[in-house]
N, C-alpha and C. Protein backbone atom coordinates (compact mmCIF):
# COMPACT_ATOMS: atom_id res chain seq x y z
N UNK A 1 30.02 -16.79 36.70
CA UNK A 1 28.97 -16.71 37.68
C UNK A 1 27.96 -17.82 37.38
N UNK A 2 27.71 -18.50 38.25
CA UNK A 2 26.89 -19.69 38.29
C UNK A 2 25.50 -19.19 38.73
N UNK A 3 24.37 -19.61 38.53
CA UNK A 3 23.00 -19.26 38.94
C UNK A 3 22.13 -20.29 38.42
N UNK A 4 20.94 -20.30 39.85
CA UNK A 4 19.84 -21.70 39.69
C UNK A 4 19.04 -20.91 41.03
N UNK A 5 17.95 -20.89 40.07
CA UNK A 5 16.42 -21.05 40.97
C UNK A 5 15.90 -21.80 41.74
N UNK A 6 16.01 -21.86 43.17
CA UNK A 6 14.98 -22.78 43.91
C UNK A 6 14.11 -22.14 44.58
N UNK A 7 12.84 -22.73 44.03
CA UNK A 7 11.36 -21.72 44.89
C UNK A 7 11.58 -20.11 44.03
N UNK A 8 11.55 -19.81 45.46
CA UNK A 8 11.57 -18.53 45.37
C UNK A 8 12.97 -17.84 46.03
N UNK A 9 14.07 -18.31 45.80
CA UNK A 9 15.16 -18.15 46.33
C UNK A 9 16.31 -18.58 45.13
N UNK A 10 17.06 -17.06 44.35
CA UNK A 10 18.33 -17.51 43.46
C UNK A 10 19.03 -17.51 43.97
N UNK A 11 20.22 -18.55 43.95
CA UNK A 11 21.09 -18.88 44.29
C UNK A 11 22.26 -18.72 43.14
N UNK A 12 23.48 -18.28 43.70
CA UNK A 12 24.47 -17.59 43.02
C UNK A 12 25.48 -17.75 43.44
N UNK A 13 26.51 -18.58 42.72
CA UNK A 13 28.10 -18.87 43.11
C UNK A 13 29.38 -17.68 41.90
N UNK A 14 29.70 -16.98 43.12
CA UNK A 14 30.55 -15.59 42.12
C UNK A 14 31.94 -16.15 42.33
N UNK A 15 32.61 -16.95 41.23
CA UNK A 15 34.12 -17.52 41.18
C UNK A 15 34.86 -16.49 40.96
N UNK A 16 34.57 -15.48 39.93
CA UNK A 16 35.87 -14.45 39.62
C UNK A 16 36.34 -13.74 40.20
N UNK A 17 37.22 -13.29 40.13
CA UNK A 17 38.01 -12.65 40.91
C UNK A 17 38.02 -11.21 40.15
N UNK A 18 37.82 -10.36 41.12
CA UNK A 18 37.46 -8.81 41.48
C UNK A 18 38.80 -7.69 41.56
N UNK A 19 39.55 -7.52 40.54
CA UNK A 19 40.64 -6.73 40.31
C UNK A 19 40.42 -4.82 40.30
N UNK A 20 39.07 -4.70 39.87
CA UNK A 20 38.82 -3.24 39.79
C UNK A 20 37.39 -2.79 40.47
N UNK A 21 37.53 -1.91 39.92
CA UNK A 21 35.86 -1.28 40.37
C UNK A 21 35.09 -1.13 39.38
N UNK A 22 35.56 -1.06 37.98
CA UNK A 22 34.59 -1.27 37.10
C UNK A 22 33.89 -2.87 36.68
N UNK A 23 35.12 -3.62 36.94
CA UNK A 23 34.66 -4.92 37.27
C UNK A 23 33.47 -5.72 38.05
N UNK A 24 33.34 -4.80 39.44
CA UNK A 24 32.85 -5.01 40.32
C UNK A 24 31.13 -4.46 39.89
N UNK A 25 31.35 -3.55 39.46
CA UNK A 25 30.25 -2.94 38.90
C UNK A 25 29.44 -3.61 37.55
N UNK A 26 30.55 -4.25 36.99
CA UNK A 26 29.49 -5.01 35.86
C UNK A 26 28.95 -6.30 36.37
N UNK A 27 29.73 -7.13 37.60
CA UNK A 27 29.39 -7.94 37.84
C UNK A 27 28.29 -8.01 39.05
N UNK A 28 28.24 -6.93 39.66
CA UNK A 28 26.67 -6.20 40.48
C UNK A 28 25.93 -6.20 39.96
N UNK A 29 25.54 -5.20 38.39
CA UNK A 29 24.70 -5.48 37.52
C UNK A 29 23.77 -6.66 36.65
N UNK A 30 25.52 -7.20 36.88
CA UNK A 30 25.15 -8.61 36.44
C UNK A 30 23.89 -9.92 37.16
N UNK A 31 24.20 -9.65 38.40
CA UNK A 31 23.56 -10.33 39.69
C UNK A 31 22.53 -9.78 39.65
N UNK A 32 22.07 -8.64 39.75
CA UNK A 32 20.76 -7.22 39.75
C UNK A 32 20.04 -7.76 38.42
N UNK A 33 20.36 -7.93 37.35
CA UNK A 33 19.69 -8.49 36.12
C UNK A 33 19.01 -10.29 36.33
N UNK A 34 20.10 -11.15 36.91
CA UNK A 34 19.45 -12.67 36.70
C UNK A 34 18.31 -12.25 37.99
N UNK A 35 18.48 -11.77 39.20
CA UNK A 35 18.04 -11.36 39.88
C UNK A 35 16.74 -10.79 39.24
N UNK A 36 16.15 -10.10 38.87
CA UNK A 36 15.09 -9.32 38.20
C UNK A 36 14.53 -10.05 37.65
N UNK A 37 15.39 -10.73 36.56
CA UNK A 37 14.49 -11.57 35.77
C UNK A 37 14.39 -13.02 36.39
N UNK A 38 14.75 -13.60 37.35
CA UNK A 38 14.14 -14.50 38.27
C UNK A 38 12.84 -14.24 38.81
N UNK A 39 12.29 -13.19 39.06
CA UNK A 39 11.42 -12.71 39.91
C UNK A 39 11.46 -13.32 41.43
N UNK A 40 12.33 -13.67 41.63
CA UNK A 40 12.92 -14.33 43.19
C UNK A 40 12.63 -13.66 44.27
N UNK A 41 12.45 -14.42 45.58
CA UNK A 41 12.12 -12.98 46.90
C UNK A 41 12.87 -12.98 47.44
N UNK A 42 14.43 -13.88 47.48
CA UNK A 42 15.53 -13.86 48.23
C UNK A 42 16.68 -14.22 47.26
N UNK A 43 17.70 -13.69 47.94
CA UNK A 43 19.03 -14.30 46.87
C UNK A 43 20.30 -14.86 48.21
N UNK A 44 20.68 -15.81 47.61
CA UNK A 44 21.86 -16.77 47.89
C UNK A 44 22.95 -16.32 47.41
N UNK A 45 23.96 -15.52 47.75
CA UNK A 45 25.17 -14.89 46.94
C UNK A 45 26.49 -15.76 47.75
N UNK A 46 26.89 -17.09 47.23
CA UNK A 46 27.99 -17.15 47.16
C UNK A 46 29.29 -16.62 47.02
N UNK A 47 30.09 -16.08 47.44
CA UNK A 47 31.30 -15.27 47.41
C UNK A 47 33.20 -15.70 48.24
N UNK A 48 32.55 -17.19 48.30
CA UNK A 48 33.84 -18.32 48.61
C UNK A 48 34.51 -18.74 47.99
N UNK A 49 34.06 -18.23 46.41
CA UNK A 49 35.15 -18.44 45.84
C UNK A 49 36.00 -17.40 44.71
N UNK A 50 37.15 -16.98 44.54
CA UNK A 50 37.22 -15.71 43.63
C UNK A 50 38.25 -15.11 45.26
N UNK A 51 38.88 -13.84 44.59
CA UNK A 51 39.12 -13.10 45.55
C UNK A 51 38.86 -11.72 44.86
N UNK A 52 39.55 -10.49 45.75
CA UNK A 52 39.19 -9.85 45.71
C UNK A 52 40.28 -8.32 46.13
N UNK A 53 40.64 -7.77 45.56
CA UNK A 53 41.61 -6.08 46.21
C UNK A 53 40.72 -4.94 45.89
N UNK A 54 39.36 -4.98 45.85
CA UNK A 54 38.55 -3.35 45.78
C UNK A 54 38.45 -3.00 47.75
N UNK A 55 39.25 -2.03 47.72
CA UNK A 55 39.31 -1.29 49.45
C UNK A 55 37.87 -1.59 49.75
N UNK A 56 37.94 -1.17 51.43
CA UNK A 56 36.34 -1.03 51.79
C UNK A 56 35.64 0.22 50.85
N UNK A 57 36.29 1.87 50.81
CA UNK A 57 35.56 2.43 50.09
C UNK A 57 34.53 2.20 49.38
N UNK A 58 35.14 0.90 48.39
CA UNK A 58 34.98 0.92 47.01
C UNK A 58 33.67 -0.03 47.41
N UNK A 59 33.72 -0.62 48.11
CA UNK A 59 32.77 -1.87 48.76
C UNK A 59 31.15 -0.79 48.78
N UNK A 60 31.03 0.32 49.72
CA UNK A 60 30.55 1.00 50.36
C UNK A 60 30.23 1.98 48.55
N UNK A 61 31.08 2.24 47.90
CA UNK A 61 30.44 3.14 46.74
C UNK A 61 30.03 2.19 45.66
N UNK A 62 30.11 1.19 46.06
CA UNK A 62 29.06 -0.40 44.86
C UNK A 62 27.87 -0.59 45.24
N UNK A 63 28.28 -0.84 46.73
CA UNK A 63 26.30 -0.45 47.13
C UNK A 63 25.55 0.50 47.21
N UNK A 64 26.28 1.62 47.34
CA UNK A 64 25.45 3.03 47.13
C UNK A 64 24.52 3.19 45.13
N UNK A 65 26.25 3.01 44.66
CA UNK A 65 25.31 2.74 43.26
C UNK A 65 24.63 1.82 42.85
N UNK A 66 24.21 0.89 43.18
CA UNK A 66 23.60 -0.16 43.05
C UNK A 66 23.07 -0.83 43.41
N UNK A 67 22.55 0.28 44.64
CA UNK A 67 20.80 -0.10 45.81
C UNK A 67 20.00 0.11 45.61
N UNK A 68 20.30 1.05 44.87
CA UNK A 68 18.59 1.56 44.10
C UNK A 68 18.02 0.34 42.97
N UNK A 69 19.45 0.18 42.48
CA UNK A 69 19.01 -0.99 40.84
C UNK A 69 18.58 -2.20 41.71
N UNK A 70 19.01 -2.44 43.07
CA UNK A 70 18.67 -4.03 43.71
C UNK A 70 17.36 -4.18 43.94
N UNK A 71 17.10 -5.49 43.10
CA UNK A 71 15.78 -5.65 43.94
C UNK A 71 14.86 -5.92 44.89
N UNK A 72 13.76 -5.41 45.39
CA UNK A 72 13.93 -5.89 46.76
C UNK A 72 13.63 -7.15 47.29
N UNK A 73 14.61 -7.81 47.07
CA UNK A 73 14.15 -8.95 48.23
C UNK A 73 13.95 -8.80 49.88
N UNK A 74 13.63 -9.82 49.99
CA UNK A 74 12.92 -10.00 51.26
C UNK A 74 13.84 -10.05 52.04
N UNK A 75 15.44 -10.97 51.41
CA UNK A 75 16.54 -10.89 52.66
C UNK A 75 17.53 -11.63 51.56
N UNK A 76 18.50 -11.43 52.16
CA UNK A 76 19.98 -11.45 51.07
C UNK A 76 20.67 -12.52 51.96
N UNK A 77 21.27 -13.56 51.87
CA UNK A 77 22.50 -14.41 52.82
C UNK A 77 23.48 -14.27 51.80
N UNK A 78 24.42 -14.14 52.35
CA UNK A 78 25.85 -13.81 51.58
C UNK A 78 26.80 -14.78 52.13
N UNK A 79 27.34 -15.46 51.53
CA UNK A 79 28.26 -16.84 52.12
C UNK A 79 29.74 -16.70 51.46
N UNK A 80 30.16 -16.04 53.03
CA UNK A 80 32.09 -15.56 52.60
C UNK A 80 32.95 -16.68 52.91
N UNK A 81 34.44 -16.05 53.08
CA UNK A 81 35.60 -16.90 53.68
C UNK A 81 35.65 -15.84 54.59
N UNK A 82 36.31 -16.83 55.66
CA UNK A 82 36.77 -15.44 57.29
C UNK A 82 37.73 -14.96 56.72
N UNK A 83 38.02 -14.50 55.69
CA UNK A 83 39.43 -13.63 55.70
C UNK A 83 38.09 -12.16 54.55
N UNK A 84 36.87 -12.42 54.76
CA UNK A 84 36.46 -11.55 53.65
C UNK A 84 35.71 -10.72 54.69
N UNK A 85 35.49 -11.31 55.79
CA UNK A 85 34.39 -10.82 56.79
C UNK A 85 33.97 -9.01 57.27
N UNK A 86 35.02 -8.44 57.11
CA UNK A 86 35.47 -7.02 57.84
C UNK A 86 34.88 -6.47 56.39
N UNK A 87 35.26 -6.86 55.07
CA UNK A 87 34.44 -6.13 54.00
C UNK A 87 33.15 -6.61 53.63
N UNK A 88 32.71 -7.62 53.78
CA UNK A 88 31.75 -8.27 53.55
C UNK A 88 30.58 -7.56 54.81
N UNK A 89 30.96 -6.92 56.13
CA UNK A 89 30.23 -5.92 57.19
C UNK A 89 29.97 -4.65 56.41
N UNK A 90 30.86 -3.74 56.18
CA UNK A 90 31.21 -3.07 55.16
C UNK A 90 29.63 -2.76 54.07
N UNK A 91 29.96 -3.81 53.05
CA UNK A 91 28.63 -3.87 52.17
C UNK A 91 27.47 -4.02 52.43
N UNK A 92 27.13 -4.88 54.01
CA UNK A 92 25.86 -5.57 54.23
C UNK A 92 25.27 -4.07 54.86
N UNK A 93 26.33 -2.92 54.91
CA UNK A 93 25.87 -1.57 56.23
C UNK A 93 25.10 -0.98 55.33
N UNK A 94 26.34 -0.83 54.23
CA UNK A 94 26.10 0.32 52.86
C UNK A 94 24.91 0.10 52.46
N UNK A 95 24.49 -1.63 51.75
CA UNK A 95 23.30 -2.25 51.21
C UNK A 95 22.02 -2.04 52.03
N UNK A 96 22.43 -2.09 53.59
CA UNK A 96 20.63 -1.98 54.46
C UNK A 96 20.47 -0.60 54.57
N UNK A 97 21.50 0.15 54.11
CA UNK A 97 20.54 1.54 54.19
C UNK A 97 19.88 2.08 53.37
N UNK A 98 20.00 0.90 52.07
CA UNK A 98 19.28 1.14 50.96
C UNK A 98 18.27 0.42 51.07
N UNK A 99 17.77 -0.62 52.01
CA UNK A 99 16.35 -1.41 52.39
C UNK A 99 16.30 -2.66 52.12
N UNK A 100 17.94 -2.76 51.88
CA UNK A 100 17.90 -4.70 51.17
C UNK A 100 18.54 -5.15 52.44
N UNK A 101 17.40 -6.48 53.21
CA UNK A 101 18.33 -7.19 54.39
C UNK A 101 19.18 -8.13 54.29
N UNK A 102 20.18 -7.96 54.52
CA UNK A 102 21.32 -8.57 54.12
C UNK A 102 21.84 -9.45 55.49
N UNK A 103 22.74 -10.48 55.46
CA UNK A 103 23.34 -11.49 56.46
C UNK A 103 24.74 -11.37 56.01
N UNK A 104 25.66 -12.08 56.78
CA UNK A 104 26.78 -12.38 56.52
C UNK A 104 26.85 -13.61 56.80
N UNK A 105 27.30 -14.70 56.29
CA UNK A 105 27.69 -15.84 56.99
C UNK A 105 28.98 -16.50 56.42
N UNK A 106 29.58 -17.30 57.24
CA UNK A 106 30.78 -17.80 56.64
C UNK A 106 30.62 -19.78 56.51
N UNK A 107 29.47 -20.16 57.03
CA UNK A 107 28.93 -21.46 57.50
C UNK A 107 27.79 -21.39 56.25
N UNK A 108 27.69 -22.12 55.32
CA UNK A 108 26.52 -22.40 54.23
C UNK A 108 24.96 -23.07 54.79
N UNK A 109 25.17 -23.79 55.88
CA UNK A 109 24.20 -24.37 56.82
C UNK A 109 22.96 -23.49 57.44
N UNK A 110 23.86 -22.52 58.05
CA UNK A 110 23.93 -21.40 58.79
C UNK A 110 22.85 -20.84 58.64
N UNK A 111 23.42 -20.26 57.01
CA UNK A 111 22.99 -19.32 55.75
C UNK A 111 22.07 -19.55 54.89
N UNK A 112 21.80 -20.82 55.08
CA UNK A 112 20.08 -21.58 54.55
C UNK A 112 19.40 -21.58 55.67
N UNK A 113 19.61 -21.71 56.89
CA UNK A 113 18.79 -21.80 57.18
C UNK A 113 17.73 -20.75 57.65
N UNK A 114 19.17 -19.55 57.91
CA UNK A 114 18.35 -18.09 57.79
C UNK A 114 17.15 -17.90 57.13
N UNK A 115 17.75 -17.86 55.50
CA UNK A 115 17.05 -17.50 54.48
C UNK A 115 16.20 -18.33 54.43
N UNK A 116 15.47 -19.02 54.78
CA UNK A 116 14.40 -19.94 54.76
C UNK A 116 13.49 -20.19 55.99
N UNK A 117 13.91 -19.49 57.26
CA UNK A 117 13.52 -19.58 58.35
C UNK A 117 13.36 -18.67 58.87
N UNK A 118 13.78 -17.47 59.02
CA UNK A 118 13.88 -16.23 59.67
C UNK A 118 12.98 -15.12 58.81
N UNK A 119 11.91 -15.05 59.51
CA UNK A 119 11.06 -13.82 58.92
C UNK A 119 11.62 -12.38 58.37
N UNK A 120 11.26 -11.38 57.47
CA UNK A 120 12.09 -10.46 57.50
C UNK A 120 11.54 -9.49 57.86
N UNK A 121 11.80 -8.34 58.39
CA UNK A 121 10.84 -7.04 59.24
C UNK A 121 10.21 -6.75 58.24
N UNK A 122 8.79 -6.26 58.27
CA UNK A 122 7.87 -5.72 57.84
C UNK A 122 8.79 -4.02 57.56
N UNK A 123 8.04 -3.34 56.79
CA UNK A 123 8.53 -2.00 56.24
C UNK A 123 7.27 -0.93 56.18
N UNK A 124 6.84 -0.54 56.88
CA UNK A 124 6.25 0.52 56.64
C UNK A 124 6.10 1.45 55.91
């Protein structure tokens, strides 16, 4: 896992490849920790490279456990391959019902310019 600070925005390239669910879980944690200790207000999660066989389930019970530990940023861009897209919906559902705004994008362009341009809803 690669990671670099710009501003106020970490940026994160996840190469490995995702065989289990305990895997998946240390490497959530993992992101949730540089994350924290960045003190960052947005994160850049690369995920173009690495693959991946955890079902949607498993997608959907990673973010449940590990929405509470996320911190809150302001807004999440997540930068897939179109063959990841249908699970990559999946997580971004599980993750906003825990209060983290999340994107999908498959275009890196796209996906900066969101996260750098697009206000995020206020929260009451």
């Amino acid at each position: 896992m690669n990671a670099e600070l710009r501003g106020k925005t970490l940026y994160m390239r996840v190469t490995q490849d995702v065989d289990d669910f305990e895997q998946a879980i240390e490497n959530m944690q993992a992101i949730i920790q540089l994350a924290t200790e960045s003190n960052c207000e947005s994160l850049f999660l690369d995920r173009t490279q690495g693959t991946s066989s955890l079902a949607h389930y498993e997608y959907i019970n990673l973010a449940i456990m590990t929405g509470n530990e996320f911190p809150k940023f302001k807004k999440v861009a997540l930068l897939i391959r179109n063959d990841q897209f249908e699970t990559a919906e999946y997580w971004k559902a599980a993750t906003a019902k825990r209060g983290v705004l999340v994107e999908v994008f498959t275009d890196r362009a796209e996906a900066e310019v969101w996260l750098h341009t697009q206000s995020a809803p206020q929260i009451h």
